[in-house]
N, C-alpha and C. Protein backbone atom coordinates (compact mmCIF):
# COMPACT_ATOMS: atom_id res chain seq x y z
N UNK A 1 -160.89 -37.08 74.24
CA UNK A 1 -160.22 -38.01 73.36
C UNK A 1 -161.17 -38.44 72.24
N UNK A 2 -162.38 -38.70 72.43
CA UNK A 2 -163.47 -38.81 71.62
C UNK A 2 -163.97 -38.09 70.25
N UNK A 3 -163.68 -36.63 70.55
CA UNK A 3 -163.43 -36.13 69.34
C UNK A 3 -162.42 -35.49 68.89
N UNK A 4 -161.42 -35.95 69.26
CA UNK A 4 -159.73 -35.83 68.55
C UNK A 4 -159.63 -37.23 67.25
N UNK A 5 -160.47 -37.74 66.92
CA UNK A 5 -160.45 -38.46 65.39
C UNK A 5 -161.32 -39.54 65.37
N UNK A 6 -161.62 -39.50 64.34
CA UNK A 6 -163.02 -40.51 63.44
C UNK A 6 -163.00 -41.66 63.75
N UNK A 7 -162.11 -42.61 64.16
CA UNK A 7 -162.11 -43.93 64.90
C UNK A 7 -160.55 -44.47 65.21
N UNK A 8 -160.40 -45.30 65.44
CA UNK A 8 -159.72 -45.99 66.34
C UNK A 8 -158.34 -45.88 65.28
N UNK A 9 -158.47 -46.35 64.19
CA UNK A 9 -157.09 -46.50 63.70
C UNK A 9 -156.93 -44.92 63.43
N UNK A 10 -157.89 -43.72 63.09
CA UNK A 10 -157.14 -42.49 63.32
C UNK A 10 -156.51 -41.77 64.48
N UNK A 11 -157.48 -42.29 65.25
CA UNK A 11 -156.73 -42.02 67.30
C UNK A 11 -155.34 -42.34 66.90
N UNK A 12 -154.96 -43.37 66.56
CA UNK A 12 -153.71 -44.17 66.78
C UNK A 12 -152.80 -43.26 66.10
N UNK A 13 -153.05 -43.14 64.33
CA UNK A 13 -152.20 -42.43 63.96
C UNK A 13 -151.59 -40.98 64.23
N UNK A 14 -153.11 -40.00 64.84
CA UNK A 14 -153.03 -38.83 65.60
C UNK A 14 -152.25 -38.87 66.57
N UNK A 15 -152.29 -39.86 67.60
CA UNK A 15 -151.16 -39.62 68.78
C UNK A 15 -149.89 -40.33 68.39
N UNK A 16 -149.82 -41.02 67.27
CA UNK A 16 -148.28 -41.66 66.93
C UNK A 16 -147.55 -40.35 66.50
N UNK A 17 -148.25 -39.51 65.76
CA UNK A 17 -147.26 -38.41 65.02
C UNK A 17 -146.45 -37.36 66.22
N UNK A 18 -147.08 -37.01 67.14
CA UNK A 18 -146.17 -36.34 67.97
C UNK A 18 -145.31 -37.20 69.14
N UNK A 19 -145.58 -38.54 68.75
CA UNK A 19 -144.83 -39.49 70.07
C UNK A 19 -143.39 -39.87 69.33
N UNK A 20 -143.66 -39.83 67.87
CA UNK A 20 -142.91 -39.90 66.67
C UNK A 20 -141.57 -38.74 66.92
N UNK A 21 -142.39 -37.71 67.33
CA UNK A 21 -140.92 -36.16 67.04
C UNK A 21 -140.68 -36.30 68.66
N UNK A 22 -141.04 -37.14 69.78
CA UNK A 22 -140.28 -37.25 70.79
C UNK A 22 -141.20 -36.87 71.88
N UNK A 23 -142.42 -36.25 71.44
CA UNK A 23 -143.23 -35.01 72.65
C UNK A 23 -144.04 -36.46 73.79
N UNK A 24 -144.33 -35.64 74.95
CA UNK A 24 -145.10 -36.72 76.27
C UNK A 24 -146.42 -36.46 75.46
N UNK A 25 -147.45 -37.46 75.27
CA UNK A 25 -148.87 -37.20 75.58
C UNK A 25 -149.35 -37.28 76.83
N UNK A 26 -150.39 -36.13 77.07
CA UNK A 26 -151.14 -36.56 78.49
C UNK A 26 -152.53 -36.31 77.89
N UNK A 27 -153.35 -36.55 78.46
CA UNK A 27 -154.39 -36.75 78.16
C UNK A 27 -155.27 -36.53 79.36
N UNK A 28 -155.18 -35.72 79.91
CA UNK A 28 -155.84 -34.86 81.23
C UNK A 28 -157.07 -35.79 81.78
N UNK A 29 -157.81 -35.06 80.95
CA UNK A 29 -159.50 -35.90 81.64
C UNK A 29 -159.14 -37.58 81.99
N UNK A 30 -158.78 -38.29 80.29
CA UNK A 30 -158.38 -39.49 81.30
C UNK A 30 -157.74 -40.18 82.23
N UNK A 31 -156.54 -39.30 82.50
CA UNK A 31 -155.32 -39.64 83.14
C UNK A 31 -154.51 -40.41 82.66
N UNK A 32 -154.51 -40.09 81.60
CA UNK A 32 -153.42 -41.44 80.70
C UNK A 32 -152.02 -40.61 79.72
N UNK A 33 -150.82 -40.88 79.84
CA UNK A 33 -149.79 -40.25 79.94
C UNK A 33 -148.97 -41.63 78.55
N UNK A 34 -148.85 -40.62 77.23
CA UNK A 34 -147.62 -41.55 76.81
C UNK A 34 -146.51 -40.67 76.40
N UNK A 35 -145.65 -41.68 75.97
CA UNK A 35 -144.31 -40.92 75.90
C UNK A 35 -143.21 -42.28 75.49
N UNK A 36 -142.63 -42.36 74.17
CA UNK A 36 -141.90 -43.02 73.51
C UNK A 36 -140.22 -43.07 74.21
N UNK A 37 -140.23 -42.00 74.98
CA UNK A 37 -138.88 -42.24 76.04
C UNK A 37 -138.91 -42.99 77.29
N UNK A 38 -140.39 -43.22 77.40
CA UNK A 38 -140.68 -43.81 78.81
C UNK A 38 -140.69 -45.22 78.88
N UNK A 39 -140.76 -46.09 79.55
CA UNK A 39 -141.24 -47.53 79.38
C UNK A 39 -142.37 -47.45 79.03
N UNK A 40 -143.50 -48.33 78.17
CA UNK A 40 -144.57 -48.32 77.69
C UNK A 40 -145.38 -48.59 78.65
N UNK A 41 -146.33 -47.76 79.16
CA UNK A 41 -147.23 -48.59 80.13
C UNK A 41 -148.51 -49.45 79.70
N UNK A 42 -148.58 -50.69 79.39
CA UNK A 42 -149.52 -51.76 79.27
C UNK A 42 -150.84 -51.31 79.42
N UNK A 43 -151.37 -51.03 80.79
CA UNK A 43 -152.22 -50.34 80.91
C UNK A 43 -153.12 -49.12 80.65
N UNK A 44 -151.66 -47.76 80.52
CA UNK A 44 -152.18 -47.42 79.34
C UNK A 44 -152.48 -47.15 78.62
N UNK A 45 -151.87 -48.30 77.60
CA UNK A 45 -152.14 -48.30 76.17
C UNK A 45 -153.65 -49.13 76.05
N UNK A 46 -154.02 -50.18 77.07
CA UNK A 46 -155.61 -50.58 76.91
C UNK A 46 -156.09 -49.45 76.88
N UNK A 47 -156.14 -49.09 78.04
CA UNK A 47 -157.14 -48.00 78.61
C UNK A 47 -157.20 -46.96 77.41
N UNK A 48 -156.34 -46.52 76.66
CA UNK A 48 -156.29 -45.80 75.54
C UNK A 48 -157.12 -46.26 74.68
N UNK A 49 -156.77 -47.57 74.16
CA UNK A 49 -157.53 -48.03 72.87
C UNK A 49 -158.78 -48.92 73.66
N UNK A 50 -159.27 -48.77 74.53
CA UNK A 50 -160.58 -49.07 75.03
C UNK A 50 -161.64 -47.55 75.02
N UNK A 51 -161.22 -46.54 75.19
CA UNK A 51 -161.61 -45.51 74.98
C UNK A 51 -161.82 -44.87 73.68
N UNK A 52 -160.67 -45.78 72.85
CA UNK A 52 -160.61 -45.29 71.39
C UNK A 52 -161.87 -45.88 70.78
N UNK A 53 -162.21 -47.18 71.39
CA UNK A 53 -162.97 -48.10 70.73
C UNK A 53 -164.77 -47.42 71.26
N UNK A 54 -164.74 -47.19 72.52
CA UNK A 54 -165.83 -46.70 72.74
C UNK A 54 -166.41 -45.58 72.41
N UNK A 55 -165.06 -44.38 72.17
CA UNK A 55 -165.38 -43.36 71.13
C UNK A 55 -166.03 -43.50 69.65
N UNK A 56 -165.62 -44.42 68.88
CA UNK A 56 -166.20 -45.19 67.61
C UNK A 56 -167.18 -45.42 67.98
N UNK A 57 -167.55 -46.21 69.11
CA UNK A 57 -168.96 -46.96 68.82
C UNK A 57 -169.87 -46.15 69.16
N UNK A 58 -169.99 -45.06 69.94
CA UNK A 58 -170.47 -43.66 69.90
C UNK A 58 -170.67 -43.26 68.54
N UNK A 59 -169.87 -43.08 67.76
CA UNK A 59 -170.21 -42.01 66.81
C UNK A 59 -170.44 -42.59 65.69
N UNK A 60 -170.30 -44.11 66.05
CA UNK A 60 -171.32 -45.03 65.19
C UNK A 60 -172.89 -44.66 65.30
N UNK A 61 -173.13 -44.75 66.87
CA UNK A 61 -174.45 -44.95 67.00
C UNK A 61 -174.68 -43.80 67.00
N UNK A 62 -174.25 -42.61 66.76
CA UNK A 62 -174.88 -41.42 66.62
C UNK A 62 -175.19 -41.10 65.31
N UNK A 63 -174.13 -41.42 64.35
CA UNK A 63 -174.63 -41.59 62.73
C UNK A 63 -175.63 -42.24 62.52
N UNK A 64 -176.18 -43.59 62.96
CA UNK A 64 -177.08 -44.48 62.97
C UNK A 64 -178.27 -43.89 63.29
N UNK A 65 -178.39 -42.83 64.05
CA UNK A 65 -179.62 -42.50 64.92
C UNK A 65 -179.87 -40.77 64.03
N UNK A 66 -178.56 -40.34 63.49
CA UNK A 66 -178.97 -39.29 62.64
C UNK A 66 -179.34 -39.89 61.62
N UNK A 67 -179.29 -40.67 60.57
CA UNK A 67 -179.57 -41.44 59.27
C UNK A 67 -181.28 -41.85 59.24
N UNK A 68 -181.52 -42.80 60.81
CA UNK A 68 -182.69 -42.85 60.92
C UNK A 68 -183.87 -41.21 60.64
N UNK A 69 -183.36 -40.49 61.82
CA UNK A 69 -184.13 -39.09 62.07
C UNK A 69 -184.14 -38.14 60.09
N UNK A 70 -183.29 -38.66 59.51
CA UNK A 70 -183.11 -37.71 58.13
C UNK A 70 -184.18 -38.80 57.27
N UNK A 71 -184.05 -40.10 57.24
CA UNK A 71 -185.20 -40.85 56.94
C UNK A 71 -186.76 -40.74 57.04
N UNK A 72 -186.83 -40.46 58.46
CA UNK A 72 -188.02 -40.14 59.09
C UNK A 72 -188.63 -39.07 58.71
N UNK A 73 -187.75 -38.36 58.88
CA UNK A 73 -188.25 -36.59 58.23
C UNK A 73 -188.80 -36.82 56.86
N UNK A 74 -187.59 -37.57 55.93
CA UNK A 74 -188.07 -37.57 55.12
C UNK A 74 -189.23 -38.21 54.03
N UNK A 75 -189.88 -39.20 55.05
CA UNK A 75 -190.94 -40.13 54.92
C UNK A 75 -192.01 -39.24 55.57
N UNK A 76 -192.10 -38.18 56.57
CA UNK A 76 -192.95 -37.23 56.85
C UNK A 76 -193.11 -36.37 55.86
N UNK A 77 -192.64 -36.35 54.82
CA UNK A 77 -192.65 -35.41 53.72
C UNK A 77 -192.10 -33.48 54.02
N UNK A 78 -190.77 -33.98 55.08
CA UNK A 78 -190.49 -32.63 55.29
C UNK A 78 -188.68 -32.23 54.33
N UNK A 79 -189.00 -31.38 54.28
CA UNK A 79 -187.62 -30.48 53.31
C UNK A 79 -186.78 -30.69 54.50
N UNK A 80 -185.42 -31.03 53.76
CA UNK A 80 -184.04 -31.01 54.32
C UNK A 80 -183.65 -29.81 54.75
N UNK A 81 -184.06 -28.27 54.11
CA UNK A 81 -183.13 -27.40 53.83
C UNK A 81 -184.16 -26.26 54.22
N UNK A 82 -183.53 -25.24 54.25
CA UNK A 82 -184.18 -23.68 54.22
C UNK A 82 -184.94 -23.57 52.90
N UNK A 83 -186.32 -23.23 53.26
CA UNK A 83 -187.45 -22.65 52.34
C UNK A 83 -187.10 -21.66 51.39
N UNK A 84 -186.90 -21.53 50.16
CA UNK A 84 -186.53 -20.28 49.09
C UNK A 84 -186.89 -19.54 49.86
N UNK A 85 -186.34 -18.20 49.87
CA UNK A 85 -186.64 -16.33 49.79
C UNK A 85 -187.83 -16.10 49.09
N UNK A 86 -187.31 -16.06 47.85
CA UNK A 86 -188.03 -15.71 46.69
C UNK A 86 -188.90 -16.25 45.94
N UNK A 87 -190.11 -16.50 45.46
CA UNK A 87 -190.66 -17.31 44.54
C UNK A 87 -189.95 -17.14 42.91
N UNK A 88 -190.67 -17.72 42.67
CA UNK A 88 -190.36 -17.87 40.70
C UNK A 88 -190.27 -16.52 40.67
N UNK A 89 -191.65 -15.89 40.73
CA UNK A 89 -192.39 -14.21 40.01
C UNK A 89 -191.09 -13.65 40.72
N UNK A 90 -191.34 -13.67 42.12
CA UNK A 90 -189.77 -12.22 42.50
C UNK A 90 -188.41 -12.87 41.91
N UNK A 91 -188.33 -13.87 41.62
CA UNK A 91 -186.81 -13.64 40.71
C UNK A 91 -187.25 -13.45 39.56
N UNK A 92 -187.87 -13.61 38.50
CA UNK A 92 -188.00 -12.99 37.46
C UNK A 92 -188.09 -11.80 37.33
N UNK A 93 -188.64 -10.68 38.71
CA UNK A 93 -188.49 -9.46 38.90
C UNK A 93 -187.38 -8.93 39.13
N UNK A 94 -186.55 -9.53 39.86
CA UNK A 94 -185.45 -8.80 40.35
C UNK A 94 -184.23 -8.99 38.79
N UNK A 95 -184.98 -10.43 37.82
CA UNK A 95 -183.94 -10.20 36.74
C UNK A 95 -183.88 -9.28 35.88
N UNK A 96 -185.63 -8.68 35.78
CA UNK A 96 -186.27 -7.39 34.88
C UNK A 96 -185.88 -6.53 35.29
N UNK A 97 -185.76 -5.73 36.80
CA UNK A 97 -185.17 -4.67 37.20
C UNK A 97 -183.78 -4.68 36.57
N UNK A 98 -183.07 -5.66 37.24
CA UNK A 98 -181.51 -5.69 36.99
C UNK A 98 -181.51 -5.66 35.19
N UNK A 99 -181.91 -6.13 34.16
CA UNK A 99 -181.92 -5.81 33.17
C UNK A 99 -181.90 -4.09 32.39
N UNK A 100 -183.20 -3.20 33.42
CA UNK A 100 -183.50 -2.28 33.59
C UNK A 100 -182.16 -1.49 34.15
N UNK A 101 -181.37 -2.14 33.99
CA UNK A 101 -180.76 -1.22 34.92
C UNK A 101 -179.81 -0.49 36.58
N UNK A 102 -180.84 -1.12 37.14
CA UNK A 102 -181.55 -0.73 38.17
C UNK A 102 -180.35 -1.53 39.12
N UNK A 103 -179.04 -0.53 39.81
CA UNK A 103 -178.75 -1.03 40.69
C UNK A 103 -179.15 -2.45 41.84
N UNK A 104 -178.64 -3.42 41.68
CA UNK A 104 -178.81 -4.54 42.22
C UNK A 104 -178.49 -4.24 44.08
N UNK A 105 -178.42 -3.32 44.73
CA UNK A 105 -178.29 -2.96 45.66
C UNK A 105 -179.41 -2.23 46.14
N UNK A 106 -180.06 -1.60 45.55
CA UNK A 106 -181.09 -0.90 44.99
C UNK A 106 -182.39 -1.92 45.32
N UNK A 107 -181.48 -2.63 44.21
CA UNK A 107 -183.62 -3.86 44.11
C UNK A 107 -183.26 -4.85 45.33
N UNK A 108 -181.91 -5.22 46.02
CA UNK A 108 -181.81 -6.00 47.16
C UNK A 108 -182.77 -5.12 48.15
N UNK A 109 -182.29 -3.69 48.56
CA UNK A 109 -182.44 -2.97 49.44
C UNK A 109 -184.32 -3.15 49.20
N UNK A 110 -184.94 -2.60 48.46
CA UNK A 110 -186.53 -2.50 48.16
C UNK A 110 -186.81 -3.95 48.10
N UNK A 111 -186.37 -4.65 48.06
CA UNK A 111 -187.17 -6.43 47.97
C UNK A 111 -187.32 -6.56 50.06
N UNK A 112 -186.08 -6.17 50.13
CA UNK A 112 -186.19 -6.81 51.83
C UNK A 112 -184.93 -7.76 51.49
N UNK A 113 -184.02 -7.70 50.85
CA UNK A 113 -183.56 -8.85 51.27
C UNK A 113 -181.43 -8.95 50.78
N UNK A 114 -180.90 -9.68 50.80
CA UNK A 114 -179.55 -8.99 50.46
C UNK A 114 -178.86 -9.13 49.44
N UNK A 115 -177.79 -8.83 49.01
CA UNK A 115 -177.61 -8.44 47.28
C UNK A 115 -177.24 -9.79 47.39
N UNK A 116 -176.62 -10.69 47.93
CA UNK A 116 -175.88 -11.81 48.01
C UNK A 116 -177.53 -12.69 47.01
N UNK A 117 -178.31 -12.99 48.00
CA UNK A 117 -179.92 -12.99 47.95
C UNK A 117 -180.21 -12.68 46.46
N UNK A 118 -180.20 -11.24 46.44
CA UNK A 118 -180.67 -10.92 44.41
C UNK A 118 -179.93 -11.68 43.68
N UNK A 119 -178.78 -11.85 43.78
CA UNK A 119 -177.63 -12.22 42.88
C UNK A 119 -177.94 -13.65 42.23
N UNK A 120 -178.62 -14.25 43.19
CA UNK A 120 -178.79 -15.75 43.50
C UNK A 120 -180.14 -15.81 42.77
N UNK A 121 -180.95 -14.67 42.94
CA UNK A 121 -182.07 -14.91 42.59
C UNK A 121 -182.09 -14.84 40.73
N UNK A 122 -180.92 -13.48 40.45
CA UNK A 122 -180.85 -13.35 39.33
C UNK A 122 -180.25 -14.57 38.40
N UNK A 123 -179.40 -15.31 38.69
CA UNK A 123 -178.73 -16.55 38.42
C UNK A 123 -180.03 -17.32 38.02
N UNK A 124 -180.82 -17.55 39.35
CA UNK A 124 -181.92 -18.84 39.12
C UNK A 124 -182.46 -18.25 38.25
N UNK A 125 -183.07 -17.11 37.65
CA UNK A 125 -183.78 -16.39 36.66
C UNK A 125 -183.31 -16.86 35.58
N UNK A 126 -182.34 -16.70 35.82
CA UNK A 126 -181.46 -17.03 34.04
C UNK A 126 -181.73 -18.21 33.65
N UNK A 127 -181.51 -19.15 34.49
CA UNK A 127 -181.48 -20.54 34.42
C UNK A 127 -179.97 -20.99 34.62
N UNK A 128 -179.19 -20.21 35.26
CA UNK A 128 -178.18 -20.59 35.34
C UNK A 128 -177.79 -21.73 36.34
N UNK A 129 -176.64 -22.57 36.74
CA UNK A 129 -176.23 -23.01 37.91
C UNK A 129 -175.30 -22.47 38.62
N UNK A 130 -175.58 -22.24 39.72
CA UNK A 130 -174.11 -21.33 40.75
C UNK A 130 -172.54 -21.51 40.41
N UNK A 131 -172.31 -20.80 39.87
CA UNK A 131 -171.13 -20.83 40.00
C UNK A 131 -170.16 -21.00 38.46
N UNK A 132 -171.48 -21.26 37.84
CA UNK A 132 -170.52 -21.16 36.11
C UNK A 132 -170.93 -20.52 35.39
N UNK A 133 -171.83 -19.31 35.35
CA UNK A 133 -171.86 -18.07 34.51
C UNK A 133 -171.59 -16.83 35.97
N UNK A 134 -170.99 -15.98 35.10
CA UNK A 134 -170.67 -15.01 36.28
C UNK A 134 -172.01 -13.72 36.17
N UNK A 135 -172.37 -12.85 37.36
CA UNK A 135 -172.86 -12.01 36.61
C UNK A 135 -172.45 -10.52 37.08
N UNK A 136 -172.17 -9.46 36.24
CA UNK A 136 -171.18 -9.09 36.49
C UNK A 136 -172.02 -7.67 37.31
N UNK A 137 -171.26 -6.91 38.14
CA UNK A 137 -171.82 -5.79 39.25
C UNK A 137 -172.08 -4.93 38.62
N UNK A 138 -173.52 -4.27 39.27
CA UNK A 138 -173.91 -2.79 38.20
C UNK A 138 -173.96 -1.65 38.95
């Protein structure tokens, strides 16, 4: 139930929509059973939104404790992300080849690395940003 939605008022709306077109909820692991044809059971509906609530405060404190750890890292002076491939010099190479000519499958294959990889490298060469100059296949 915990990760069937982001907190408590989405729990609610998630299981209203199929109690809405008529269907039973069950809810296995907890043992908790609804159903809009049935009498409402009191109990539960706590037991539901006590679970709903403890699910939240979970994934409160798990955001809380990832936020810290991305802080930390980053007061250790460590990178968020994967280390470049390539330096400056090999993309400026792979933009001279590809200028040259030179199948971009070609200079992926002899670099070590994949055309996806050159393509990216050739872009940063340019000075471009991803995704708004195209460059076209040779």
């Amino acid at each position: 139930m915990d990760r069937l939605a982001r907190d408590l008022r989405d729990l609610d709306d998630v299981v209203r929509q199929p109690l809405d077109k008529g269907v039973r909820l069950e809810f296995i692991k907890e043992r908790i059973a609804f159903s809009l044809t049935e009498t409402a059971d009191p109990a539960a509906t706590l037991m539901f939104q006590m679970l709903g609530a403890f699910a939240q405060f979970e994934r409160t404190i798990i955001n809380e404790r990832r936020q810290e750890g991305v802080a930390a890292a980053k007061a250790a002076g460590k990178r968020g992300h994967r280390p470049p491939v390539l330096t400056a010099q090999q993309q400026a190479e792979v933009a001279a080849r590809h200028a040259q000519g030179v199948p971009m499958a070609r200079i992926a294959r002899e670099a070590g690395i994949s055309r996806t990889t050159a393509y990216k490298a050739l872009r940063e060469a340019r000075g471009c940003v991803e995704g708004i100059k195209a460059i076209p296949n040779r």
